[in-house]
C-alpha atoms as a PDB file:
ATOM      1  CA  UNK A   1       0.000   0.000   0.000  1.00  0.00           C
ATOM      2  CA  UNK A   2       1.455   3.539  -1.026  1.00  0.00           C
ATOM      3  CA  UNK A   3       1.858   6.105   1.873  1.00  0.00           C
ATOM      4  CA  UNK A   4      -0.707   8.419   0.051  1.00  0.00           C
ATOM      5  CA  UNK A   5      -3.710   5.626   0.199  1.00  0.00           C
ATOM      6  CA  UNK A   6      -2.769   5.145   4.041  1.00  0.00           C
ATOM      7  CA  UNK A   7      -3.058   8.792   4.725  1.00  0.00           C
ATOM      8  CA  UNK A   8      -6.661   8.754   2.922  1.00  0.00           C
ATOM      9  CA  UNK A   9      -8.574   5.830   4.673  1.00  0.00           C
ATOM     10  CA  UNK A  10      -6.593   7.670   7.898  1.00  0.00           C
ATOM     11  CA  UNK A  11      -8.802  10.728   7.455  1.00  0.00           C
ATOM     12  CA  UNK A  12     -12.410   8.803   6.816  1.00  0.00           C
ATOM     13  CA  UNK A  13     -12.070   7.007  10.352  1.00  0.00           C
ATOM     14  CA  UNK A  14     -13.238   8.085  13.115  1.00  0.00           C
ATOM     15  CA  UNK A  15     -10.878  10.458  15.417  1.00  0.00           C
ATOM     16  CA  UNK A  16     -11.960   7.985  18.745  1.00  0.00           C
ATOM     17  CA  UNK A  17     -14.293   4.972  19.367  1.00  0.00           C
ATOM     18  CA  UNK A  18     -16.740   5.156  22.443  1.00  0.00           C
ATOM     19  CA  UNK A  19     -15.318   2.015  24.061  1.00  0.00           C
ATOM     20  CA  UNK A  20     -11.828   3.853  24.044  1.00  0.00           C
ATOM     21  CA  UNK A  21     -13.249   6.820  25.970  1.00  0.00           C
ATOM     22  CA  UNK A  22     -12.146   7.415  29.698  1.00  0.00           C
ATOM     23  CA  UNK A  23     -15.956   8.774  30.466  1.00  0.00           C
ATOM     24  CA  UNK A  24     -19.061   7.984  28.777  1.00  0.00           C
ATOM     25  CA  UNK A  25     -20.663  10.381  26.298  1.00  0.00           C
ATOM     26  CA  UNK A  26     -22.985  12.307  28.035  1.00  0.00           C
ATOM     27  CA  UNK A  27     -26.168  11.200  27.682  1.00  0.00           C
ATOM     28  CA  UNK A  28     -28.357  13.569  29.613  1.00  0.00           C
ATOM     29  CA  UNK A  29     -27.912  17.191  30.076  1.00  0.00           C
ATOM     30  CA  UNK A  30     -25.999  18.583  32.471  1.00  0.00           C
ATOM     31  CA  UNK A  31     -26.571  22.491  32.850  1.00  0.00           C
ATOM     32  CA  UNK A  32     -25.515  23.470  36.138  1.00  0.00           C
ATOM     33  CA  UNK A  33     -21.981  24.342  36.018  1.00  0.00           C
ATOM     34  CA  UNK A  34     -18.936  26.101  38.371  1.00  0.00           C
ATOM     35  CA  UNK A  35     -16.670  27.854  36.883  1.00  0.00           C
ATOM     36  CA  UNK A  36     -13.194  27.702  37.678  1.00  0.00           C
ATOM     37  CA  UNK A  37     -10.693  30.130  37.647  1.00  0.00           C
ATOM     38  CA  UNK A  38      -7.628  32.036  38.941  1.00  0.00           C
ATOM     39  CA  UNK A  39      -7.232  34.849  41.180  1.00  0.00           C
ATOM     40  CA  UNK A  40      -5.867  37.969  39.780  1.00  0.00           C
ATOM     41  CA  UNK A  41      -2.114  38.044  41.008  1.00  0.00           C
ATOM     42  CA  UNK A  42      -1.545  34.053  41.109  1.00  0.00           C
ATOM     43  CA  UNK A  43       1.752  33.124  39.876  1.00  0.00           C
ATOM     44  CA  UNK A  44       0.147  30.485  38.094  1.00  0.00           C
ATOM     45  CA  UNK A  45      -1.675  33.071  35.907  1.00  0.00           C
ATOM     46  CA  UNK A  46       2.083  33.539  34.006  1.00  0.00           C
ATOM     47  CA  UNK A  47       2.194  29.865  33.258  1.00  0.00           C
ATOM     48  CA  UNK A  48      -1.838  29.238  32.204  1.00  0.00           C
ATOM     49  CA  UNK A  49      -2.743  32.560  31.221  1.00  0.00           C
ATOM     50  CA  UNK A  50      -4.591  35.244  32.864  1.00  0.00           C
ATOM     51  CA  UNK A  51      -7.878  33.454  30.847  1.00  0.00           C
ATOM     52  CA  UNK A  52      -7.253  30.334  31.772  1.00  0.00           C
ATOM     53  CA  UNK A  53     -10.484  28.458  33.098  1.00  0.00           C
ATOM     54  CA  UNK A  54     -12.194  24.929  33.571  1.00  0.00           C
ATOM     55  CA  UNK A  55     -15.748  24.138  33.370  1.00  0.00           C
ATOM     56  CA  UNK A  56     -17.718  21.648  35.591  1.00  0.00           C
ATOM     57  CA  UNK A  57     -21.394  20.313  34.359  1.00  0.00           C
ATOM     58  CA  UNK A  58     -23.632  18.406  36.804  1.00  0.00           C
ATOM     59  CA  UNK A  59     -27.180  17.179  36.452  1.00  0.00           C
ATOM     60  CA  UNK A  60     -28.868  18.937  38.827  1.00  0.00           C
ATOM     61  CA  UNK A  61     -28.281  22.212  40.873  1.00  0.00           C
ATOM     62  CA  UNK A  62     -27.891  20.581  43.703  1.00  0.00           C
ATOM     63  CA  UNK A  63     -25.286  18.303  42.544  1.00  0.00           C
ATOM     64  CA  UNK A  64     -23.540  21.319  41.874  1.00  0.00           C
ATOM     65  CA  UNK A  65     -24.066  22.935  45.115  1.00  0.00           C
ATOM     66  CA  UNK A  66     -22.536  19.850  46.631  1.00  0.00           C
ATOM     67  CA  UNK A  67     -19.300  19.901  44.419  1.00  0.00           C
ATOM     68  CA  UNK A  68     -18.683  23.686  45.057  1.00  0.00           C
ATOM     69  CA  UNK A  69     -18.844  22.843  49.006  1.00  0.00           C
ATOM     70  CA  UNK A  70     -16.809  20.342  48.125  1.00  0.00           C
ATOM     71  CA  UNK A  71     -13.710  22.320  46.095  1.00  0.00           C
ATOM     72  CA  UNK A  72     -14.232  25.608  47.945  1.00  0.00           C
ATOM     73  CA  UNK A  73     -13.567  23.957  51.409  1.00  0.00           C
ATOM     74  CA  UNK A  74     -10.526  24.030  53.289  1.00  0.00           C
ATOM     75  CA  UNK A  75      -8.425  21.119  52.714  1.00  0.00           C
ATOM     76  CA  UNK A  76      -6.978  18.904  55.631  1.00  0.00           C
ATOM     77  CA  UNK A  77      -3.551  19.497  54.121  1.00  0.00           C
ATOM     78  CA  UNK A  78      -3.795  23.556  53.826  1.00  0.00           C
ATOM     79  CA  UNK A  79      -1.502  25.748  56.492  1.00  0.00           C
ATOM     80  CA  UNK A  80      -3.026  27.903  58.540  1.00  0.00           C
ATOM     81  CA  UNK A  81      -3.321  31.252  56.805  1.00  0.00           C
ATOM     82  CA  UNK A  82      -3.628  29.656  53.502  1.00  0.00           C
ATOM     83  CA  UNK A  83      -6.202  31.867  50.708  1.00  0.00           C
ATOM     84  CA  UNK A  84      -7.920  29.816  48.247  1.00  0.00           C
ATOM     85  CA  UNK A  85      -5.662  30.302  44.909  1.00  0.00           C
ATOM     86  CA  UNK A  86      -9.390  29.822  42.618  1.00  0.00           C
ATOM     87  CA  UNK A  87     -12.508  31.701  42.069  1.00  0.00           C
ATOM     88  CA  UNK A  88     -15.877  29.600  41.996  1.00  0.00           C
ATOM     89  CA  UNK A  89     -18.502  30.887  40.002  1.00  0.00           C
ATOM     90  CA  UNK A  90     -21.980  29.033  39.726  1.00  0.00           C
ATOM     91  CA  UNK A  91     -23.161  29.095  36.274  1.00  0.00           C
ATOM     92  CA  UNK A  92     -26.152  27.302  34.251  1.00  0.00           C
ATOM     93  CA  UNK A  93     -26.695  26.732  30.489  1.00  0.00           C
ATOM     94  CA  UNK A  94     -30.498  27.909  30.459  1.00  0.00           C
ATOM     95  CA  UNK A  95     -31.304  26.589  27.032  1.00  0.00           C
ATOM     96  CA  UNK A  96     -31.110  23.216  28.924  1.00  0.00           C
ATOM     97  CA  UNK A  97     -32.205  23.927  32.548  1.00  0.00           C
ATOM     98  CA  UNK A  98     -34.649  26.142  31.310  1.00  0.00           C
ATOM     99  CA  UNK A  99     -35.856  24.356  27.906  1.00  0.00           C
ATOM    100  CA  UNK A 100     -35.363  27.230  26.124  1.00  0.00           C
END
């Protein structure tokens, strides 16, 4: 088989296989969301980027309630004195919560 032909059935599969996935698809919609972010002033904002952000999606509001107690806690491990390094924001995708 020539390198070109390999390189054309290589672009018609798939890019992944569901079985090969670390979480299922989702299935059901998850609208509740925190937002994650850094603090302005973080060191770590000069290696991610003052943008830099991760989402969280849960079922149900209160699932996401839960989680936030959950991340915004202080840990067992934390000094004394030691300030949360993230922001937590509580956002919702209304065109699924709400049915819109």
């Amino acid at each position: 088989m020539h390198f070109g032909v390999a390189l054309r059935n290589l672009s018609a599969m798939a890019i992944y296989h569901t079985h090969n996935l670390r979480r299922a698809p989702l299935t059901t919609p998850k609208p509740f969301g925190i937002r994650v972010s850094l603090r302005p002033g973080d060191p770590f904002r000069t290696l991610l980027g003052a943008d830099w952000n991760r989402q969280h999606w849960y079922a149900t509001s209160e699932e996401r309630d839960r989680a936030l107690v959950e991340m915004s806690r202080t840990h067992e491990y934390s000094r004394a004195g030691d300030q949360p390094a993230l922001n937590f924001e509580k956002t919702e995708r209304l065109d699924q919560s709400k049915g819109l």
